[in-house]
C-alpha atoms as a PDB file:
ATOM      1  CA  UNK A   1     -16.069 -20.402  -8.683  1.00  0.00           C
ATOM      2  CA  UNK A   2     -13.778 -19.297  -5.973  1.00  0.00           C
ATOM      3  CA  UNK A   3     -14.965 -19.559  -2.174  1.00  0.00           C
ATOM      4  CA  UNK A   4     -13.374 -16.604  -1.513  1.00  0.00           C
ATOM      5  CA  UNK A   5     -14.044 -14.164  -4.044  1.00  0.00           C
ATOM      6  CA  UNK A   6     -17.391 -12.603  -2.413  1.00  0.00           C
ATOM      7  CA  UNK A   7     -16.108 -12.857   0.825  1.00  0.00           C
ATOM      8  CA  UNK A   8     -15.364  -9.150   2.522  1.00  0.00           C
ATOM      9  CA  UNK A   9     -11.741  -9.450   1.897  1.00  0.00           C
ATOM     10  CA  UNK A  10      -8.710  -6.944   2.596  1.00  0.00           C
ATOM     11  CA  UNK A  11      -5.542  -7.197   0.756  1.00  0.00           C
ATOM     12  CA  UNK A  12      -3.000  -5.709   3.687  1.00  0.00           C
ATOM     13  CA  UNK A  13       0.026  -5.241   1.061  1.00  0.00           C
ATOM     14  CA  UNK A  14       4.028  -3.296   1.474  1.00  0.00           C
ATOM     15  CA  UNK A  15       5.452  -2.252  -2.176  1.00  0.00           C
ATOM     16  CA  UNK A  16       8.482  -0.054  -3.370  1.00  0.00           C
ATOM     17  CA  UNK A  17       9.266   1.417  -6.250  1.00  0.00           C
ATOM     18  CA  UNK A  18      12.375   3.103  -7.646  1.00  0.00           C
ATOM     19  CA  UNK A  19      15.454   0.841  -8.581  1.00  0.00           C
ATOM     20  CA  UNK A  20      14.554  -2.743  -8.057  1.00  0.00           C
ATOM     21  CA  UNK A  21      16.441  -6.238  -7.946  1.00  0.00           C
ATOM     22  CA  UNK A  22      16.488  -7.621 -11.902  1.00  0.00           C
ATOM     23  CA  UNK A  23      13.954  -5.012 -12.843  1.00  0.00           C
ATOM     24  CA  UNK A  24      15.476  -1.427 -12.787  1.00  0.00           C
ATOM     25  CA  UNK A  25      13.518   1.524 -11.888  1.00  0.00           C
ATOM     26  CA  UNK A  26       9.690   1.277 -11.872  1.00  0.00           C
ATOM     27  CA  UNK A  27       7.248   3.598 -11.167  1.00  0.00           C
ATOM     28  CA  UNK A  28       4.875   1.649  -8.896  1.00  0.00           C
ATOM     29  CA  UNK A  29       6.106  -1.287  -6.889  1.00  0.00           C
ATOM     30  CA  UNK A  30       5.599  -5.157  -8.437  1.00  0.00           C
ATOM     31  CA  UNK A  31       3.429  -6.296  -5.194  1.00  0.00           C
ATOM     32  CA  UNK A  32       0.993  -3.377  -5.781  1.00  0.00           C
ATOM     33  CA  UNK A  33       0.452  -4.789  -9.421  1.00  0.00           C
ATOM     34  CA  UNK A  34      -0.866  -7.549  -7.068  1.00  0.00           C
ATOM     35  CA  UNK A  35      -2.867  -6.314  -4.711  1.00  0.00           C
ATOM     36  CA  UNK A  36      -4.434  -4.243  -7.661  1.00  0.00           C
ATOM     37  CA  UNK A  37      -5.164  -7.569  -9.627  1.00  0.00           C
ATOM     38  CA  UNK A  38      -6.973  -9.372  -5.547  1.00  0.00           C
ATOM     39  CA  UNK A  39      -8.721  -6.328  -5.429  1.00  0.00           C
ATOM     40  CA  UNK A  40     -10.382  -6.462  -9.066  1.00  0.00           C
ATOM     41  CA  UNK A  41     -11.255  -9.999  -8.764  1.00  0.00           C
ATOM     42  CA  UNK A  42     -12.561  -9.414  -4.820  1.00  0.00           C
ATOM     43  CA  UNK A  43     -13.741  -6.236  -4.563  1.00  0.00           C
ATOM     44  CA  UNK A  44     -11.086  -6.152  -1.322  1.00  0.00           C
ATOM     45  CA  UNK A  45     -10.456  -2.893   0.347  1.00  0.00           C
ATOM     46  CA  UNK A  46      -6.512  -2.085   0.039  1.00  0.00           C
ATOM     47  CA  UNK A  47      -4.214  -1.317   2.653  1.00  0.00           C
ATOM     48  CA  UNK A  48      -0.558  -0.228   1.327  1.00  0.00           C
ATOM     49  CA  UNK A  49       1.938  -0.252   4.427  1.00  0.00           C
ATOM     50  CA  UNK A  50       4.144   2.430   4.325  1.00  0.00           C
ATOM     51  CA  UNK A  51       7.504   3.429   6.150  1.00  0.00           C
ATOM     52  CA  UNK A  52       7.446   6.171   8.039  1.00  0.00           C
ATOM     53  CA  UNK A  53      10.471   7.532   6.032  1.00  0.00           C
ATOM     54  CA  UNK A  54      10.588   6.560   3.163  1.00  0.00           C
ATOM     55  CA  UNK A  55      13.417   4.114   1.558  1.00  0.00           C
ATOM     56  CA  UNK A  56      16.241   5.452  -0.547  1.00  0.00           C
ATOM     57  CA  UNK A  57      15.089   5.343  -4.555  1.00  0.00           C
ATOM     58  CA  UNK A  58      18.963   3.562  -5.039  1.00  0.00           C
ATOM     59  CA  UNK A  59      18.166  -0.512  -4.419  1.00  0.00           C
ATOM     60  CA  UNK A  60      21.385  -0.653  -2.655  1.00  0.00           C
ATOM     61  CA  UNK A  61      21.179   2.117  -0.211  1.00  0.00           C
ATOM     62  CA  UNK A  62      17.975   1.069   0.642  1.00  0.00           C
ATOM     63  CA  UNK A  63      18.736  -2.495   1.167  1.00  0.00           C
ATOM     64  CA  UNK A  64      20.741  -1.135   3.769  1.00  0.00           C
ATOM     65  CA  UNK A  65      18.017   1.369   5.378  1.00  0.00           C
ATOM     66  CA  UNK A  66      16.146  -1.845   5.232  1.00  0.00           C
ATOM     67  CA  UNK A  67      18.252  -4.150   7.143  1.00  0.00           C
ATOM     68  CA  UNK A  68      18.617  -1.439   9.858  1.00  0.00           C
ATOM     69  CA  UNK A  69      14.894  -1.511   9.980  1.00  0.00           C
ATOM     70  CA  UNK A  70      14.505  -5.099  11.040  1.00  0.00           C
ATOM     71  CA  UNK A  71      13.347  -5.168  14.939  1.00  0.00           C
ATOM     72  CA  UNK A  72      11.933  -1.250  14.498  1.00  0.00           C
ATOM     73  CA  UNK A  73      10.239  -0.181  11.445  1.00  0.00           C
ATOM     74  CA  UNK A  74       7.598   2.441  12.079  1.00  0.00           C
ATOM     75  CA  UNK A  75       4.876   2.928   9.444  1.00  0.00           C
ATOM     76  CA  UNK A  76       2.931   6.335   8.061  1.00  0.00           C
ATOM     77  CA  UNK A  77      -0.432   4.389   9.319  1.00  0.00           C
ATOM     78  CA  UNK A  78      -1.499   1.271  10.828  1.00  0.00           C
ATOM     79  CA  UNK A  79      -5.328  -0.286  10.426  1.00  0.00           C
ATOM     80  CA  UNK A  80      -6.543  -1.088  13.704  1.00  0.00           C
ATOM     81  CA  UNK A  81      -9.599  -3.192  13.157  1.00  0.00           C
ATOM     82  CA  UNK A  82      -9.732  -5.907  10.933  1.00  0.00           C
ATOM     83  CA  UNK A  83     -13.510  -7.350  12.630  1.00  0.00           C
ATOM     84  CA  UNK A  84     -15.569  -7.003   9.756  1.00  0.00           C
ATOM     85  CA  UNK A  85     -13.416  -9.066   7.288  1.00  0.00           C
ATOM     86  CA  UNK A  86     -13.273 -12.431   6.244  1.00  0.00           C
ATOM     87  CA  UNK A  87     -10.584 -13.101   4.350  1.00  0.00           C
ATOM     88  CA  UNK A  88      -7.271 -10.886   4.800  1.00  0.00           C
ATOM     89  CA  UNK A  89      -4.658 -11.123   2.048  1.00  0.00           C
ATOM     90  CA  UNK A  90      -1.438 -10.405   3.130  1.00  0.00           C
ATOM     91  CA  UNK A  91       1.543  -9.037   0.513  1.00  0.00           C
ATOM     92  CA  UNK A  92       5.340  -8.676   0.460  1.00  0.00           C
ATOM     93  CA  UNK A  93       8.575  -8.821  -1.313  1.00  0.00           C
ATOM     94  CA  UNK A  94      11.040 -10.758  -0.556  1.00  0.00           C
ATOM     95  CA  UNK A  95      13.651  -9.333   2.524  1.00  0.00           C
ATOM     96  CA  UNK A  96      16.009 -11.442   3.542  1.00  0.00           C
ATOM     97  CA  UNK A  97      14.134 -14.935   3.234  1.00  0.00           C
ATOM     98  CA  UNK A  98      10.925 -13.223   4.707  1.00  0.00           C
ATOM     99  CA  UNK A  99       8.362  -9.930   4.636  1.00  0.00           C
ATOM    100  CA  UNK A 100       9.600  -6.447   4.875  1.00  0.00           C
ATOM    101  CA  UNK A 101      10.470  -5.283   8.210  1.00  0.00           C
ATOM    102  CA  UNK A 102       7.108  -2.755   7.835  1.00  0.00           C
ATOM    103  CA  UNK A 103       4.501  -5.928   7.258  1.00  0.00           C
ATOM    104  CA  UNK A 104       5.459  -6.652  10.944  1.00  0.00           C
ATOM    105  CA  UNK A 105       4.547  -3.540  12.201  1.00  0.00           C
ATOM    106  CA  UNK A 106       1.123  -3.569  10.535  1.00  0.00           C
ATOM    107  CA  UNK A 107       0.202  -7.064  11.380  1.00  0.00           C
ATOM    108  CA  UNK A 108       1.684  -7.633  14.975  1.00  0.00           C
ATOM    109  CA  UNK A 109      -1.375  -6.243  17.424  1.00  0.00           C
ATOM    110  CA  UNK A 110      -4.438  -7.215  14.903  1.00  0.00           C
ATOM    111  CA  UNK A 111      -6.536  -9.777  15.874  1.00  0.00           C
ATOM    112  CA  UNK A 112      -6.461 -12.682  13.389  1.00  0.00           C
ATOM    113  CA  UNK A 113      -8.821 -14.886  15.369  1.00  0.00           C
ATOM    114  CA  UNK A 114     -11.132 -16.890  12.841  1.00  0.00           C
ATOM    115  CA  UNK A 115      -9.857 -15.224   9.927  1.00  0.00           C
ATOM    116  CA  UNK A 116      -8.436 -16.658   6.915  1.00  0.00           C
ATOM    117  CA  UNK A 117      -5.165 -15.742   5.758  1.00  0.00           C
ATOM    118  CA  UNK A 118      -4.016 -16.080   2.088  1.00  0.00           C
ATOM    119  CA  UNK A 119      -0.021 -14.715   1.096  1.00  0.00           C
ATOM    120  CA  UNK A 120       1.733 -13.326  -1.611  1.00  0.00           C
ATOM    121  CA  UNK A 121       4.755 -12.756  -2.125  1.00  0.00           C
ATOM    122  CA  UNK A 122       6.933 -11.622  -5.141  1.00  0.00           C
ATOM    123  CA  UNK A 123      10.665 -11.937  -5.688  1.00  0.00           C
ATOM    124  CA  UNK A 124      13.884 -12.519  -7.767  1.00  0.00           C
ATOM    125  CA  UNK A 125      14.410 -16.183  -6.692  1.00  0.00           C
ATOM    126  CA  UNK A 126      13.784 -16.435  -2.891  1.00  0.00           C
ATOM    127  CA  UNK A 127      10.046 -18.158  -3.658  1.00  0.00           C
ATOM    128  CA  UNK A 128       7.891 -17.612  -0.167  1.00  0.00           C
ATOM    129  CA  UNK A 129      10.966 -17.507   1.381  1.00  0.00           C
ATOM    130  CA  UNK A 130       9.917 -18.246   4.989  1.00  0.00           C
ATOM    131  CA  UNK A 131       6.988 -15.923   4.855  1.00  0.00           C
ATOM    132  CA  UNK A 132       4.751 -18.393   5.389  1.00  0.00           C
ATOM    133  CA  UNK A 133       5.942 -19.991   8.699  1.00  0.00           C
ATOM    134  CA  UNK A 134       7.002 -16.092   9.926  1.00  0.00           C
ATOM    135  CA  UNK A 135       3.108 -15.372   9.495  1.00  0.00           C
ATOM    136  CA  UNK A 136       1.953 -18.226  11.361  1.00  0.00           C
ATOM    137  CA  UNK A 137       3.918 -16.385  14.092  1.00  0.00           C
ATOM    138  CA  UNK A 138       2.320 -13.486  14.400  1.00  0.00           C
ATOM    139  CA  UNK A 139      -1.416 -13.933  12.776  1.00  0.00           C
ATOM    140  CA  UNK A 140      -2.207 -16.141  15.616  1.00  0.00           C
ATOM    141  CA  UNK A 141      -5.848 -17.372  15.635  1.00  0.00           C
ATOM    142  CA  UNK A 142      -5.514 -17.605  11.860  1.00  0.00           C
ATOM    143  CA  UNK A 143      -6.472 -19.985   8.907  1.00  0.00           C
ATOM    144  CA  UNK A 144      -3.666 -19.819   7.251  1.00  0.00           C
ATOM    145  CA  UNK A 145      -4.872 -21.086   3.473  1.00  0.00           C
ATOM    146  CA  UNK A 146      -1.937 -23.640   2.309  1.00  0.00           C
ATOM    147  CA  UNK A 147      -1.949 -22.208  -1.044  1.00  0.00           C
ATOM    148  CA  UNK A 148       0.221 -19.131  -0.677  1.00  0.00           C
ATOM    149  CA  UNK A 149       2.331 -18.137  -4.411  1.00  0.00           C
ATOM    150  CA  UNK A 150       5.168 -16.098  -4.928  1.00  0.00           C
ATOM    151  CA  UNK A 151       5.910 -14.590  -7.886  1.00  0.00           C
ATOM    152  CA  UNK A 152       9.064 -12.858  -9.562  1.00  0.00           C
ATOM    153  CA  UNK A 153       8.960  -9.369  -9.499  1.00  0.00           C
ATOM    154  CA  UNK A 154       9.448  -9.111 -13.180  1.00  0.00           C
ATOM    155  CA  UNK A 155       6.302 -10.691 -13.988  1.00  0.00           C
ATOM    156  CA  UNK A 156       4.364  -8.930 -11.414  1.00  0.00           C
ATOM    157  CA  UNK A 157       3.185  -6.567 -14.332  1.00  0.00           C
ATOM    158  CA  UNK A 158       1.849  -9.835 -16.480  1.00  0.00           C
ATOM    159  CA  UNK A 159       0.505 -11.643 -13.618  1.00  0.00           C
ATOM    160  CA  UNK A 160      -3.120 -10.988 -13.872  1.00  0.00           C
ATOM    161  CA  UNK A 161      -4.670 -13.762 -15.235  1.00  0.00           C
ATOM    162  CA  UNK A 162      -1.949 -16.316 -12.576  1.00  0.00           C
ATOM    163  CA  UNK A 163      -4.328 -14.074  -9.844  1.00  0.00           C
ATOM    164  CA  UNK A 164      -7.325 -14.771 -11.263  1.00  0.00           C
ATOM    165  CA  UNK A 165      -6.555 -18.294 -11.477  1.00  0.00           C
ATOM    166  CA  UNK A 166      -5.678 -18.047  -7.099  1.00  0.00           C
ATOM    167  CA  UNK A 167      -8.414 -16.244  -6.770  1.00  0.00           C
END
């Protein structure tokens, strides 16, 4: 039995569809396959970060909106209050060896003090990338669970029972 599965949880997650990297077009984005999967197994409440304007549906074009974005990506909405959770799961693909530009902007003014922290990420080959450490950064006051997984995009879809397994 997990410690954390009936803990008040939030799963605080950024996912694109369209054209992706090694999987082609898809109609919802691989990290909400996992924030899906946290919140069957948790019950969580699910935040999806959003861009403000939304990225190109052509992987290269928005790889470039994306890099543009880095130091100032504004989101549709931002959670202010994350008090009456335990256990906040944080989400991302892979940009650049760390989170999308937009997980910054949703994270950087909550207050993190006393919770605990558990990452996701999923990819074509960069792992956690540097996720982990970049986090540590800005979730200060944090419990930062060292036993964060990435996994490839392209199994995103199959990854249920690898989640339940975390979990």
């Amino acid at each position: 039995m997990s410690i954390f599965k009936d803990k008040k949880s939030l799963v605080i997650y950024f996912s694109r569809a369209d054209e992706n990297y090694a999987v082609g077009y898809i109609q919802k984005g691989n990290t909400e396959y996992i924030a899906e999967y946290v919140k069957e197994f948790t019950n969580a409440d699910l935040f999806k970060v959003e861009p403000l304007v939304p990225y190109s549906k052509v992987y290269d074009k928005c790889i470039e909106e994306a890099k543009q974005r880095i130091n100032n990506a504004p989101i549709k909405n931002k959670i202010n209050d994350i008090s009456k959770y335990e256990v906040i799961y944080i989400m991302t693909p892979i940009y650049w060896g760390t989170y999308a530009p937009e997980i910054e902007t949703a994270l950087k003014d909550l207050n993190f003090k006393g919770k605990i922290v558990r990452i996701v990420t999923t990819h074509e080959g960069s792992g956690l990338g540097e996720v982990v450490k970049d986090l540590k950064r800005i979730c200060i006051g944090a419990n930062i669970i060292n036993d964060s997984i990435a996994i490839r995009g392209k199994d995103c879809i199959k990854a249920k029972n690898k989640i339940e397994q975390w979990i």
